[in-house]
N, C-alpha and C. Protein backbone atom coordinates (compact mmCIF):
# COMPACT_ATOMS: atom_id res chain seq x y z
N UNK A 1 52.75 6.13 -50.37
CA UNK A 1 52.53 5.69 -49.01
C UNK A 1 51.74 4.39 -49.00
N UNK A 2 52.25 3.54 -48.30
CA UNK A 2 51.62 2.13 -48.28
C UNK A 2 49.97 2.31 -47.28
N UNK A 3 49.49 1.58 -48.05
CA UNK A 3 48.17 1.43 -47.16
C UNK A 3 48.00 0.28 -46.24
N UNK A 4 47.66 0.85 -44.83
CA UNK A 4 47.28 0.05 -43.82
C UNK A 4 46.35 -1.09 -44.39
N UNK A 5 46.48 -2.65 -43.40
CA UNK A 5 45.28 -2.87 -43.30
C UNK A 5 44.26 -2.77 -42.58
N UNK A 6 44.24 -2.14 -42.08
CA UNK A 6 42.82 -1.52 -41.24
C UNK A 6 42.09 -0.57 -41.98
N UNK A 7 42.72 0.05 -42.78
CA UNK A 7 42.21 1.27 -43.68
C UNK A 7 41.60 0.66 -44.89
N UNK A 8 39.95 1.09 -44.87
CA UNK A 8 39.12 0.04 -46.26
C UNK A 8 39.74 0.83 -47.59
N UNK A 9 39.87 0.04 -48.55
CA UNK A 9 40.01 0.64 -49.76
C UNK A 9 38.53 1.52 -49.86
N UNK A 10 38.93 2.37 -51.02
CA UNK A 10 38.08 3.42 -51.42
C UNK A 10 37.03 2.89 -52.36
N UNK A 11 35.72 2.86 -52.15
CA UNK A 11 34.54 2.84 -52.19
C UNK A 11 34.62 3.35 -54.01
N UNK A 12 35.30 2.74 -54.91
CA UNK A 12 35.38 2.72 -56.43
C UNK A 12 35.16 1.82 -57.19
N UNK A 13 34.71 2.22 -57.94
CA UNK A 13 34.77 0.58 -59.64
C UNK A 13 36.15 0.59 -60.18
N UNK A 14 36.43 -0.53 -60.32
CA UNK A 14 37.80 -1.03 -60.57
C UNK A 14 37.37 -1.42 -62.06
N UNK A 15 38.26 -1.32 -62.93
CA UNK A 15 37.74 -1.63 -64.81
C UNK A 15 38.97 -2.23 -65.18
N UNK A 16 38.70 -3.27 -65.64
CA UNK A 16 39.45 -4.02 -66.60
C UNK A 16 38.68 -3.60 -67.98
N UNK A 17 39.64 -4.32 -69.35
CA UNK A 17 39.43 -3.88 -70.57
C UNK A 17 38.01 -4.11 -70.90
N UNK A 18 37.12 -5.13 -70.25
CA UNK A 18 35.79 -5.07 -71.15
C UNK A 18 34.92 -4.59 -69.59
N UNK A 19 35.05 -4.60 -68.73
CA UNK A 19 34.17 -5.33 -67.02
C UNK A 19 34.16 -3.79 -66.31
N UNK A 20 33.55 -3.38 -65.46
CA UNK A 20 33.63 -2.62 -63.95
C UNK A 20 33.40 -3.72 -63.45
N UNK A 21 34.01 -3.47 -62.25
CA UNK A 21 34.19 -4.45 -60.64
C UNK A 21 33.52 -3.08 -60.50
N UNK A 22 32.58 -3.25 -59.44
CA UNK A 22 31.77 -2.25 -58.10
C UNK A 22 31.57 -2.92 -56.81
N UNK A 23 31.84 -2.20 -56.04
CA UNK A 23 31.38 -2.55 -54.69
C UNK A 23 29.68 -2.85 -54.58
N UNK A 24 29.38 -4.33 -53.93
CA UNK A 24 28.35 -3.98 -53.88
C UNK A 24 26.68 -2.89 -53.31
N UNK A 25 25.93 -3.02 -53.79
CA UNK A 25 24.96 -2.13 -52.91
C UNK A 25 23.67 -2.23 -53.11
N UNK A 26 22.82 -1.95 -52.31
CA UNK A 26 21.59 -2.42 -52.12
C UNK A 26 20.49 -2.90 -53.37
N UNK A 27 20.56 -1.62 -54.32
CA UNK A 27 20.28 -2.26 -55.54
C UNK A 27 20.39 -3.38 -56.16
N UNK A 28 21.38 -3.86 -55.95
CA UNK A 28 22.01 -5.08 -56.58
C UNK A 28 21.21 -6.05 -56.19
N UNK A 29 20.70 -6.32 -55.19
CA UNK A 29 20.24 -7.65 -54.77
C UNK A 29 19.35 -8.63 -56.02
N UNK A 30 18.51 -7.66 -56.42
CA UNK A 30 17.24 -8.52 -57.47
C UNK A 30 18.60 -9.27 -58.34
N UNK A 31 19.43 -7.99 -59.18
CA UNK A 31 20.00 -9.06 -60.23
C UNK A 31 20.93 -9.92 -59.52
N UNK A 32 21.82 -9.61 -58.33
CA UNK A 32 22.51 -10.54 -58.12
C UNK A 32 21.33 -12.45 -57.97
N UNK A 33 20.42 -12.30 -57.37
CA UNK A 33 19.29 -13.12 -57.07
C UNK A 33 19.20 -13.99 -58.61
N UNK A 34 18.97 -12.97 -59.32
CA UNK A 34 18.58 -13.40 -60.69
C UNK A 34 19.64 -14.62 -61.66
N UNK A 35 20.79 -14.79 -61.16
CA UNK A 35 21.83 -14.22 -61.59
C UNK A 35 22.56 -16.06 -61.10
N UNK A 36 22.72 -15.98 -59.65
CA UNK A 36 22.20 -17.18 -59.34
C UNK A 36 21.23 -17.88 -59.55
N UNK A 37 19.98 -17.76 -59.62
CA UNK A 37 19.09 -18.94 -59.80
C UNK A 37 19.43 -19.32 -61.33
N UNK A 38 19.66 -18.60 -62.48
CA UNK A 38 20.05 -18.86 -63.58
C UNK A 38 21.36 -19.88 -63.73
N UNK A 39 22.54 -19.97 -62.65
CA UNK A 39 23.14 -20.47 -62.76
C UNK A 39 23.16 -21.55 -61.61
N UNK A 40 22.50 -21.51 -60.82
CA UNK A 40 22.61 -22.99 -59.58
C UNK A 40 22.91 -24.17 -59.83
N UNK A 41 22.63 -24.77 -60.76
CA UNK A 41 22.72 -26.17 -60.70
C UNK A 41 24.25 -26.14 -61.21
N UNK A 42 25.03 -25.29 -62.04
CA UNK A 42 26.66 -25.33 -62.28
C UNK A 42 27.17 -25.23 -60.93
N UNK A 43 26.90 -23.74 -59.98
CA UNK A 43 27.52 -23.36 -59.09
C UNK A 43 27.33 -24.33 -57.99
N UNK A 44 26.51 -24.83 -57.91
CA UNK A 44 26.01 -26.19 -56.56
C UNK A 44 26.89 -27.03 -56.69
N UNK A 45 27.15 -27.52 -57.85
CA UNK A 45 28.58 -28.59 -57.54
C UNK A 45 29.90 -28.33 -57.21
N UNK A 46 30.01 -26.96 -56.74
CA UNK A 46 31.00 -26.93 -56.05
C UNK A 46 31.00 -25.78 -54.78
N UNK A 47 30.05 -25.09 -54.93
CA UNK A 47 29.75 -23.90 -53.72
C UNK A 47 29.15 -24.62 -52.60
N UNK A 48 28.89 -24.34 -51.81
CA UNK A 48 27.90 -24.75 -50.91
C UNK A 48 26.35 -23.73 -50.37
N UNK A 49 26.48 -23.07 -51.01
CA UNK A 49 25.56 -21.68 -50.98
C UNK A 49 24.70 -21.58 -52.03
N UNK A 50 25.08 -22.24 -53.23
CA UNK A 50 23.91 -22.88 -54.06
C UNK A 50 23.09 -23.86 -54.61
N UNK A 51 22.31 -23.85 -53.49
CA UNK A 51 21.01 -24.33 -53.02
C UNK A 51 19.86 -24.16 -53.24
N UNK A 52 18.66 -24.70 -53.31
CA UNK A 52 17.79 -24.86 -53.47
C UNK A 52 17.01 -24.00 -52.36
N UNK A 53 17.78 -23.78 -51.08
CA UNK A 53 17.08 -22.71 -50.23
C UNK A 53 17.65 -21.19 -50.72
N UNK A 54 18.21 -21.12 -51.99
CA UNK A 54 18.93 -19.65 -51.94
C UNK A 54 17.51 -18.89 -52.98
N UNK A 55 17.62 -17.73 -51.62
CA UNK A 55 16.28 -17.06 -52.09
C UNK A 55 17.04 -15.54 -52.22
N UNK A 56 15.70 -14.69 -52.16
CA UNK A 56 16.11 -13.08 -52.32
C UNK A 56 16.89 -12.92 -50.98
N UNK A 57 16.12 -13.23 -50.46
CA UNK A 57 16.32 -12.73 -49.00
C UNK A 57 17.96 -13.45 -48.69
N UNK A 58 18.27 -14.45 -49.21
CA UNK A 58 19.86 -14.85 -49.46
C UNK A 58 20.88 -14.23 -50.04
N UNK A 59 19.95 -13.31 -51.19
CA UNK A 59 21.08 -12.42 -51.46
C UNK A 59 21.09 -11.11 -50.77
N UNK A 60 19.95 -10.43 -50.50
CA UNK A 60 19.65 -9.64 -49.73
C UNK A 60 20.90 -9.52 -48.65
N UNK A 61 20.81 -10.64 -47.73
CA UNK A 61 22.06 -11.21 -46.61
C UNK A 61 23.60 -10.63 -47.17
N UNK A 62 23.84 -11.29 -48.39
CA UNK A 62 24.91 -11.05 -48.81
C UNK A 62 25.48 -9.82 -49.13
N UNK A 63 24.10 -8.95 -49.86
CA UNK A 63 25.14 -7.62 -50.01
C UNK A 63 24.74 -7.07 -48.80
N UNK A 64 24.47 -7.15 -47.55
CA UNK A 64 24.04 -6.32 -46.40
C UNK A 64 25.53 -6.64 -45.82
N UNK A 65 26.23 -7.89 -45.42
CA UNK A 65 27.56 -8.78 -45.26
C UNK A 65 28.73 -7.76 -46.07
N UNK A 66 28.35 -7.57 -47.27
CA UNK A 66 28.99 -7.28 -48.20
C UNK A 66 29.57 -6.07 -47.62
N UNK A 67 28.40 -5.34 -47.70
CA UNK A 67 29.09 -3.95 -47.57
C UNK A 67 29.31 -3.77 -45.68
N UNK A 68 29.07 -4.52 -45.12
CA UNK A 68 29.85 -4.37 -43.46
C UNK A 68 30.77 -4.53 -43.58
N UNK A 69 30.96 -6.07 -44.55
CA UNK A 69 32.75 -6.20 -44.60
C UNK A 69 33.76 -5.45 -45.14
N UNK A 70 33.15 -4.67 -46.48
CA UNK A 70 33.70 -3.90 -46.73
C UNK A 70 34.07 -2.66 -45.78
N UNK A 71 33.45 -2.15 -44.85
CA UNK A 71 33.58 -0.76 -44.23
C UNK A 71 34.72 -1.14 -42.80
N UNK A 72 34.27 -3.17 -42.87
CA UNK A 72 35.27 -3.68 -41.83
C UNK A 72 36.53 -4.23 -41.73
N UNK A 73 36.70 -4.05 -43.25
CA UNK A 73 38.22 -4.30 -44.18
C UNK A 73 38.45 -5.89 -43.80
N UNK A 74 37.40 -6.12 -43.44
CA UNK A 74 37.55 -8.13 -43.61
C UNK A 74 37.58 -8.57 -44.85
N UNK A 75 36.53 -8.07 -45.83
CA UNK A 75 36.69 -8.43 -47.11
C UNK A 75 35.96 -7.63 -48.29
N UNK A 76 36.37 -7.61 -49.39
CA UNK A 76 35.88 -6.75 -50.67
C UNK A 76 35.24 -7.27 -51.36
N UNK A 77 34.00 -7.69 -51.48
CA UNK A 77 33.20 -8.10 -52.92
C UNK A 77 33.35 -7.17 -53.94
N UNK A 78 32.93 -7.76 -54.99
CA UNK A 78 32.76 -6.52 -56.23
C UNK A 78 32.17 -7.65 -57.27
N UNK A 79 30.65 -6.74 -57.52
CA UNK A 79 30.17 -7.23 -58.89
C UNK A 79 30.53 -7.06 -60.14
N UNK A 80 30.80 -7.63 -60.97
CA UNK A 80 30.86 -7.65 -62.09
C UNK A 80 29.82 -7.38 -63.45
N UNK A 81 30.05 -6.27 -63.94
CA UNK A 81 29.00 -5.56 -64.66
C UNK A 81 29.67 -5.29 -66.17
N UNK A 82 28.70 -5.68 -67.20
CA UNK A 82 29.28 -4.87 -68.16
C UNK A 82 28.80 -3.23 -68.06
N UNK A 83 30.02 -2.50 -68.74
CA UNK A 83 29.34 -1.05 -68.58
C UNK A 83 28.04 -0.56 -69.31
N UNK A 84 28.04 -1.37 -70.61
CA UNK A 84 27.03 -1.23 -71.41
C UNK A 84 25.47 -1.85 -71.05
N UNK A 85 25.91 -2.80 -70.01
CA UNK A 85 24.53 -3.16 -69.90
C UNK A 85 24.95 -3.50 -67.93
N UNK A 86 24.45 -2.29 -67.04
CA UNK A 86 24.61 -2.21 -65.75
C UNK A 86 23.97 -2.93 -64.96
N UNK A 87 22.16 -3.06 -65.42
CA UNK A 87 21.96 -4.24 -64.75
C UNK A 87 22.27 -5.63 -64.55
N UNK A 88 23.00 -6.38 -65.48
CA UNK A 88 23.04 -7.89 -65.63
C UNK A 88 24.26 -7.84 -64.88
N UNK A 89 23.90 -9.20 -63.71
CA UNK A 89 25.05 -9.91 -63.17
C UNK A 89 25.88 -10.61 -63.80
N UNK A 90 26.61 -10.81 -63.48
CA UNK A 90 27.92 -11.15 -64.55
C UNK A 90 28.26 -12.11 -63.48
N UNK A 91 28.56 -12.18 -62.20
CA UNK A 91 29.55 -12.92 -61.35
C UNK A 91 29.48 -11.64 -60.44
N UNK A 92 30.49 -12.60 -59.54
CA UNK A 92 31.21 -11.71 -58.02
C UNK A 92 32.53 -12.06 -58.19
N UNK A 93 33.37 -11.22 -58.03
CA UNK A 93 35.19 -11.53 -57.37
C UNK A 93 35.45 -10.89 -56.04
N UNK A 94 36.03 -11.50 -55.20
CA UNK A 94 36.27 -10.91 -53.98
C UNK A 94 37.78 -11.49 -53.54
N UNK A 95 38.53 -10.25 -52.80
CA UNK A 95 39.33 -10.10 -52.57
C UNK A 95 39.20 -10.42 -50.50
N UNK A 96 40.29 -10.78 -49.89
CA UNK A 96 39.82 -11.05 -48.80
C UNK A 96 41.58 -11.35 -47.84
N UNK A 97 41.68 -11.34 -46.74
CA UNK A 97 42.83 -10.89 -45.50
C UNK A 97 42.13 -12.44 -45.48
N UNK A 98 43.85 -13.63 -45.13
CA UNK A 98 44.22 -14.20 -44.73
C UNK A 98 44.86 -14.55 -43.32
N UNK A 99 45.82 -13.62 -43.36
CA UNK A 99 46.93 -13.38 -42.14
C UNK A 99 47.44 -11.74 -42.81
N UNK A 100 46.90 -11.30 -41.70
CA UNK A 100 47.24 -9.41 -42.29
C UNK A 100 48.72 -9.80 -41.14
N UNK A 101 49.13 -10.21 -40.16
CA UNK A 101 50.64 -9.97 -40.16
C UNK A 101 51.66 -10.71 -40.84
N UNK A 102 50.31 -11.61 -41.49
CA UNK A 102 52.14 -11.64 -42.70
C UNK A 102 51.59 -11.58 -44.39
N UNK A 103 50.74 -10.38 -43.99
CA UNK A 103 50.39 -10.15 -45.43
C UNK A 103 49.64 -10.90 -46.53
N UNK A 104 49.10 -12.22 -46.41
CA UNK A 104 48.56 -12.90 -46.91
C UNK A 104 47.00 -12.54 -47.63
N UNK A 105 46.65 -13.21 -48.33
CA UNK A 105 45.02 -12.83 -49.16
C UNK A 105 44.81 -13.85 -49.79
N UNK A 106 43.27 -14.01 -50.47
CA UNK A 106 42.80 -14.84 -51.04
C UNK A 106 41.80 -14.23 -52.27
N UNK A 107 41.40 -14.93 -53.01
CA UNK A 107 40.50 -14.33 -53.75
C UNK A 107 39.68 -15.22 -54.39
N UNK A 108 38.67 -15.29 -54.43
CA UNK A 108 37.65 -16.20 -55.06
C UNK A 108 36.95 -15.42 -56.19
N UNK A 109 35.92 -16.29 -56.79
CA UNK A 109 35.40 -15.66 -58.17
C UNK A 109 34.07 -16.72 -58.29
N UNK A 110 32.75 -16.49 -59.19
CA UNK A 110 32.27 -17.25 -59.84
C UNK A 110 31.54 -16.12 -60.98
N UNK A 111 31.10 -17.21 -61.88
CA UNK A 111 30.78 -16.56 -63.46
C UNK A 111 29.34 -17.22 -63.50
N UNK A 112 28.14 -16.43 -63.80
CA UNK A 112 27.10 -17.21 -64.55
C UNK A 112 27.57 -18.12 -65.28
N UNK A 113 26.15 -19.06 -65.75
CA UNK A 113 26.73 -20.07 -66.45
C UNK A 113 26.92 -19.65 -68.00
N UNK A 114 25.74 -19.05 -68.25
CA UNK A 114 25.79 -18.24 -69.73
C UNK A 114 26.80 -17.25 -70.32
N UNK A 115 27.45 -16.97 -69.28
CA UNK A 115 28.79 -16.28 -69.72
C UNK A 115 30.12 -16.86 -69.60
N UNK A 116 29.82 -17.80 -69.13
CA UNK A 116 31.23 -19.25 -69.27
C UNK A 116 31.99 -19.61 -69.83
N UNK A 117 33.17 -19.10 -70.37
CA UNK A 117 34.29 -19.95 -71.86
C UNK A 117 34.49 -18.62 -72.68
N UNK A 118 34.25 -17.50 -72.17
CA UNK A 118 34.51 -16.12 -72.60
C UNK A 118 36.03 -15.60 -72.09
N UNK A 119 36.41 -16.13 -71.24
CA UNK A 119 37.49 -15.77 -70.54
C UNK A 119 37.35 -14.46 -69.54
N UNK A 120 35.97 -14.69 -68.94
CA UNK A 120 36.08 -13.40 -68.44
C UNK A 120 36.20 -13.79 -66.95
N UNK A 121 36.56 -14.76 -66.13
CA UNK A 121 37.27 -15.26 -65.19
C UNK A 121 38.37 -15.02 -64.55
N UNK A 122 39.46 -15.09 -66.04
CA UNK A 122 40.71 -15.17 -65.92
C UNK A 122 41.31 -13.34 -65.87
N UNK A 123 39.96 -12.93 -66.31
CA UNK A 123 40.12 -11.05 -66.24
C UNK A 123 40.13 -10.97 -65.56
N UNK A 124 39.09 -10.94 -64.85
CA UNK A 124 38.36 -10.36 -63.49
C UNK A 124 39.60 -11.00 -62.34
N UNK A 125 39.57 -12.43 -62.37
CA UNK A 125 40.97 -12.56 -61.46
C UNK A 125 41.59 -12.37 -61.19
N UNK A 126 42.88 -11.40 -63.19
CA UNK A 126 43.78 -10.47 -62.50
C UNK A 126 43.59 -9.47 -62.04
N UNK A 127 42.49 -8.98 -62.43
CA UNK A 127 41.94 -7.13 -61.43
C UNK A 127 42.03 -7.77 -60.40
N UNK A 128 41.43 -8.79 -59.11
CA UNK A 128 41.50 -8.88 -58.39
C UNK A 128 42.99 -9.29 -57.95
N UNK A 129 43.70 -9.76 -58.36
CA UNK A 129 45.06 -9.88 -58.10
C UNK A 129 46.07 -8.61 -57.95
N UNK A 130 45.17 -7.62 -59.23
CA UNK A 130 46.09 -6.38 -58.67
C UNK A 130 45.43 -5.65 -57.20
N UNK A 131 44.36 -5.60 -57.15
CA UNK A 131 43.68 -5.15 -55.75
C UNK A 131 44.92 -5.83 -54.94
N UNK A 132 44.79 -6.87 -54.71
CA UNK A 132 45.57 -7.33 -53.26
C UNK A 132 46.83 -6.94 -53.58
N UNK A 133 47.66 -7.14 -54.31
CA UNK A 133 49.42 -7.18 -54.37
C UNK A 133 49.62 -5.43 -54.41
N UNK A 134 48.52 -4.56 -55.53
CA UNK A 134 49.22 -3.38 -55.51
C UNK A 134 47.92 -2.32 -54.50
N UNK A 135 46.98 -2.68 -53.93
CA UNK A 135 46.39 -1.28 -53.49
C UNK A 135 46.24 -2.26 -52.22
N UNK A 136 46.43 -3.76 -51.93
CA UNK A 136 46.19 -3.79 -50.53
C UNK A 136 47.20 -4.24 -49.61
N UNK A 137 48.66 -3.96 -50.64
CA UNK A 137 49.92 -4.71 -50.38
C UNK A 137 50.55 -5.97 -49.78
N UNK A 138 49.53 -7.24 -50.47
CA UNK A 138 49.84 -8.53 -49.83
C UNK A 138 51.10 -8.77 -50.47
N UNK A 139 51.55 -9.68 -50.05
CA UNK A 139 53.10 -10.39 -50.67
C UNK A 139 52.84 -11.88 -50.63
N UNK A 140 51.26 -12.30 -50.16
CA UNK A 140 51.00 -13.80 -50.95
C UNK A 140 49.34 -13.54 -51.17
N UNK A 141 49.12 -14.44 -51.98
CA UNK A 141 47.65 -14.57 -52.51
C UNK A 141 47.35 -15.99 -53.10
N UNK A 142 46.41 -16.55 -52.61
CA UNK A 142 46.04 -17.86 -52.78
C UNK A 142 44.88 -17.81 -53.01
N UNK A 143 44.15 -19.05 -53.90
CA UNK A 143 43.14 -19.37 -54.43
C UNK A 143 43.29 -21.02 -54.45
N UNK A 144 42.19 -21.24 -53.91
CA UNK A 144 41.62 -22.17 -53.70
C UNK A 144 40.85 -23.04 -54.72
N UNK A 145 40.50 -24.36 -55.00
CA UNK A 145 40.08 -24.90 -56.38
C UNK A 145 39.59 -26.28 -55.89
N UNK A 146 38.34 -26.47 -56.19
CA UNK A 146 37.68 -27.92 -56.14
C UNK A 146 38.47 -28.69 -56.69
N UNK A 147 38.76 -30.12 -56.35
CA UNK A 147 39.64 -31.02 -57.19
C UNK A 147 38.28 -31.64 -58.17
N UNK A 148 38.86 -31.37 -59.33
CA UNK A 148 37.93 -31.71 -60.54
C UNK A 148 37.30 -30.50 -61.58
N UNK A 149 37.99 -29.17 -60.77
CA UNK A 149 37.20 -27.56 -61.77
C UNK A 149 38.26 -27.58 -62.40
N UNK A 150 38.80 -28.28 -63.86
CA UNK A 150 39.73 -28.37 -64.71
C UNK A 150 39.45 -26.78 -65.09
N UNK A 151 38.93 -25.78 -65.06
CA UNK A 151 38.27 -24.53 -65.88
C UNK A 151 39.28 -23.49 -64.91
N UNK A 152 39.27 -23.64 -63.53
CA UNK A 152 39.85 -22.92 -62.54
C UNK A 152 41.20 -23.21 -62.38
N UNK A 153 41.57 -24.12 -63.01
CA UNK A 153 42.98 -24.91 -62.77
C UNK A 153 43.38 -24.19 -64.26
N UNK A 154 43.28 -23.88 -65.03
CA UNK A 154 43.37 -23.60 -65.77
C UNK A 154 43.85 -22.19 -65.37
N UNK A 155 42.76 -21.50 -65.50
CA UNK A 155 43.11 -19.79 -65.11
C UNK A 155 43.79 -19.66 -63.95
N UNK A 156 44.01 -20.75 -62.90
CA UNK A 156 45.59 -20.11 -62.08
C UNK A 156 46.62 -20.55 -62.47
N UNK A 157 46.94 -21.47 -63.78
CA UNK A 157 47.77 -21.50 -64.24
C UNK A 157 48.40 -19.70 -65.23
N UNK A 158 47.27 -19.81 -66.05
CA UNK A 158 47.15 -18.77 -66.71
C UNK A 158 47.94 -17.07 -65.84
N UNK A 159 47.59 -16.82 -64.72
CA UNK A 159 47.51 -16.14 -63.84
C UNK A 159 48.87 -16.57 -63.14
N UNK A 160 49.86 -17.29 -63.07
CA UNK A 160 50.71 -17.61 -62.24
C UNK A 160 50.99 -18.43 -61.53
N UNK A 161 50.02 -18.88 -60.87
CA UNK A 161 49.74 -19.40 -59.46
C UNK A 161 50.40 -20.45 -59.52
N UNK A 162 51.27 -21.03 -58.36
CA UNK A 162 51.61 -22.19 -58.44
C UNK A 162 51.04 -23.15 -57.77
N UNK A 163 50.53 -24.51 -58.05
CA UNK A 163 50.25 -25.70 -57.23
C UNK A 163 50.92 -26.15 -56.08
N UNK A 164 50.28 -26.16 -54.86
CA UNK A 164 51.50 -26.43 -53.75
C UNK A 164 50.58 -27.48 -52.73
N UNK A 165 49.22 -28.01 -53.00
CA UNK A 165 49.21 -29.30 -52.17
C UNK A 165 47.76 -29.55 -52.35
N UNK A 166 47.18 -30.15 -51.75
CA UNK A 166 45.62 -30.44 -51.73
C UNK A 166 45.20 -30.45 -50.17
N UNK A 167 44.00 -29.60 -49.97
CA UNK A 167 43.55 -29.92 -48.34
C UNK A 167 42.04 -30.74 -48.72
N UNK A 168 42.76 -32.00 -47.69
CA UNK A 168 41.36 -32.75 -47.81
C UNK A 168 40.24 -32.73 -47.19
N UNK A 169 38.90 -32.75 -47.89
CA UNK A 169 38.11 -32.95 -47.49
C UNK A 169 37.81 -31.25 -46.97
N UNK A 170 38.11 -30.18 -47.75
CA UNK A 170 37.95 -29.39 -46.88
C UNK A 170 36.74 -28.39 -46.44
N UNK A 171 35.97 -28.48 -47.28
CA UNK A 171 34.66 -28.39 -47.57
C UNK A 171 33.39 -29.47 -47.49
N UNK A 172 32.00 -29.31 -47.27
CA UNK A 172 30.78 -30.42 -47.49
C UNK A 172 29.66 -29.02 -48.44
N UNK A 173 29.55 -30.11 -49.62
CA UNK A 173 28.61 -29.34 -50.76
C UNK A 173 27.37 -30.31 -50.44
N UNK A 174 26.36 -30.48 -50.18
CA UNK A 174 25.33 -31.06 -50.20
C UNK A 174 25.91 -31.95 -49.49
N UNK A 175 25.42 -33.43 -49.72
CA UNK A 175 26.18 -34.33 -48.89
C UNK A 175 27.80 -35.27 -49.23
N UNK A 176 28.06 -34.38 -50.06
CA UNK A 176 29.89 -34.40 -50.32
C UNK A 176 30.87 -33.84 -49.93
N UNK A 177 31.61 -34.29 -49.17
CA UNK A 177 33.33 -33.71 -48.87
C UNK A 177 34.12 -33.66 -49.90
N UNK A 178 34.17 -32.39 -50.36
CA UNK A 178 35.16 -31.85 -51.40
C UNK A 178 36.65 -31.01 -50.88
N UNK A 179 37.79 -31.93 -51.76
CA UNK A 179 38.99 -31.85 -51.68
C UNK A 179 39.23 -30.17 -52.51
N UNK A 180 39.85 -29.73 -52.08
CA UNK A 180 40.74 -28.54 -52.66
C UNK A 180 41.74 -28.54 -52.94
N UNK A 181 42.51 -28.02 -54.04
CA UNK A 181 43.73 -28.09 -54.16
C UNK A 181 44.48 -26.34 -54.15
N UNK A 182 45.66 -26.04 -53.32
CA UNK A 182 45.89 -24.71 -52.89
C UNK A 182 46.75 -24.07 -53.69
N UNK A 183 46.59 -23.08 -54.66
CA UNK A 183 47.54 -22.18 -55.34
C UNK A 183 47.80 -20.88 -54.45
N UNK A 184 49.16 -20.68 -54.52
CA UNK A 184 49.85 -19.85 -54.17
C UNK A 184 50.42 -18.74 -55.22
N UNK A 185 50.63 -17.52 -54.82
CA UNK A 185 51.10 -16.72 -55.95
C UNK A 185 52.07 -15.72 -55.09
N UNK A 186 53.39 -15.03 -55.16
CA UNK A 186 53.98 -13.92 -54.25
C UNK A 186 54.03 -12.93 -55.22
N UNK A 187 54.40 -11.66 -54.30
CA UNK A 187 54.28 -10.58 -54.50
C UNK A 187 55.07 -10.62 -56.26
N UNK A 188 56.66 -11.10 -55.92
CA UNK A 188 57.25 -10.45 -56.73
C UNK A 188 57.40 -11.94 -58.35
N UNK A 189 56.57 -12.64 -57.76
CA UNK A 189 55.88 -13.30 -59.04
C UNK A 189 54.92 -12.68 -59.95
N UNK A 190 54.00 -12.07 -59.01
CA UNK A 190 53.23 -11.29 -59.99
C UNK A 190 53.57 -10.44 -60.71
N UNK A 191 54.58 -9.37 -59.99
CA UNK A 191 55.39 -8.25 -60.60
C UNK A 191 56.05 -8.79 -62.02
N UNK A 192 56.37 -9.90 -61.46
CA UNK A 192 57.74 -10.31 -62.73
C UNK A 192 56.72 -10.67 -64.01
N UNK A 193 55.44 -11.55 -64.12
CA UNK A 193 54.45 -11.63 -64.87
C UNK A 193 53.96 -10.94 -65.27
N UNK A 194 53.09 -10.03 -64.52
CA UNK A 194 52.76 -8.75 -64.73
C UNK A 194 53.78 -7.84 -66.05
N UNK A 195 54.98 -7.78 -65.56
CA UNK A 195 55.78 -6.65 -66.25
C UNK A 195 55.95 -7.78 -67.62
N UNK A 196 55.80 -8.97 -67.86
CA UNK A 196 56.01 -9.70 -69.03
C UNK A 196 55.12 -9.94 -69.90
N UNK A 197 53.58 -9.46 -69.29
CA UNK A 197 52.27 -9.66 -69.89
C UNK A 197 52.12 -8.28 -70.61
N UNK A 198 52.82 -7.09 -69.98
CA UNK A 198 52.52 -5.71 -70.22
C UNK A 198 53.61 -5.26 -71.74
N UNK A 199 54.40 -6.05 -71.51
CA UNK A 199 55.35 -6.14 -72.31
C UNK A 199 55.33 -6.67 -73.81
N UNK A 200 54.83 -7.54 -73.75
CA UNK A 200 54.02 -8.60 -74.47
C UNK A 200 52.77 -7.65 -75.56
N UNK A 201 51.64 -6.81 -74.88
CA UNK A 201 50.93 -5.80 -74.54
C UNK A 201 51.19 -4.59 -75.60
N UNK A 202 52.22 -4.30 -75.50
CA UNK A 202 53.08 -2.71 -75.67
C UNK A 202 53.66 -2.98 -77.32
């Protein structure tokens, strides 16, 4: 039975081969906090949220956001944890409704900086790719990319995604207007990848 979108996914850790994805929760705040300030000055050149004003109480905000959105099926965060070691932030991936009547999604990601060039990006991306296509039944999914994150351009290649234009100017990071460039991915692209990666796999 297909799942509504109005109906939140179920309140679980999602595991890829090395990672849990978890929903966030109140606990989380110190390391998520931690987690960022360790990595700000990478994530600032292209987020706009890492800043020099990002405090506890900033992340605090976020998983309080977090988990409304979650219960409001606007959108899914999920931290990234190794299992072996539960406290350390790893990153966030979030899954997120575009146009729920025509099925659309998005998904974003960031990685500490110390865990960077591990490939654990391009993981966590496809867990989040299966969230939307198979438990939240989109039939498009797009990701979004600073023009100049050769690292992200990379893993939606990796991942499928195809290049389909640049929106300018579409963002301001400090006092810069940053260009994006828009990957697209459909349902039965992923499937067809998917079943060639598994294959590959086996």
């Amino acid at each position: 039975m297909k799942r509504s979108s109005r109906e939140p996914l179920p309140l679980a850790d999602r595991h890829t081969q090395r990672f849990a994805l978890r929903p966030f929760r109140r606990r989380d705040i110190d390391a998520l906090y931690r987690a960022v300030c360790a990595s700000k000055t990478e994530l600032a050149e292209y987020l706009p949220w890492a800043t020099t004003a990002y405090t506890r109480a900033t992340a605090a905000s976020f998983v309080r956001d977090s988990i409304h959105s979650w219960r409001e099926t606007r959108a899914y965060d999920f931290a990234i944890r190794r299992p072996a070691e539960p406290g350390r932030h790893i990153g966030n991936v979030s899954v997120w409704h575009v146009s729920r009547p025509f099925r659309s999604g998005e998904i974003g990601y960031w990685i500490r900086t110390d865990e960077t060039g591990l490939g654990i990006a391009t993981e966590v991306a496809r867990a989040a790719l299966k969230i939307g296509f198979e438990e939240l039944n989109m039939h498009r999914m797009v990701l979004r990319i600073a023009l100049g994150n050769v690292s992200s351009e990379r893993i939606a290649r990796k991942l499928g995604f195809v290049r389909e234009g640049v929106l300018r100017e579409e963002i301001k990071v400090g006092a810069r207007w940053l260009d994006h460039s828009l990957w697209g991915l459909l349902d039965h692209e992923y499937r067809r990848a998917e079943s060639a990666r598994r294959s590959v796999l086996d």
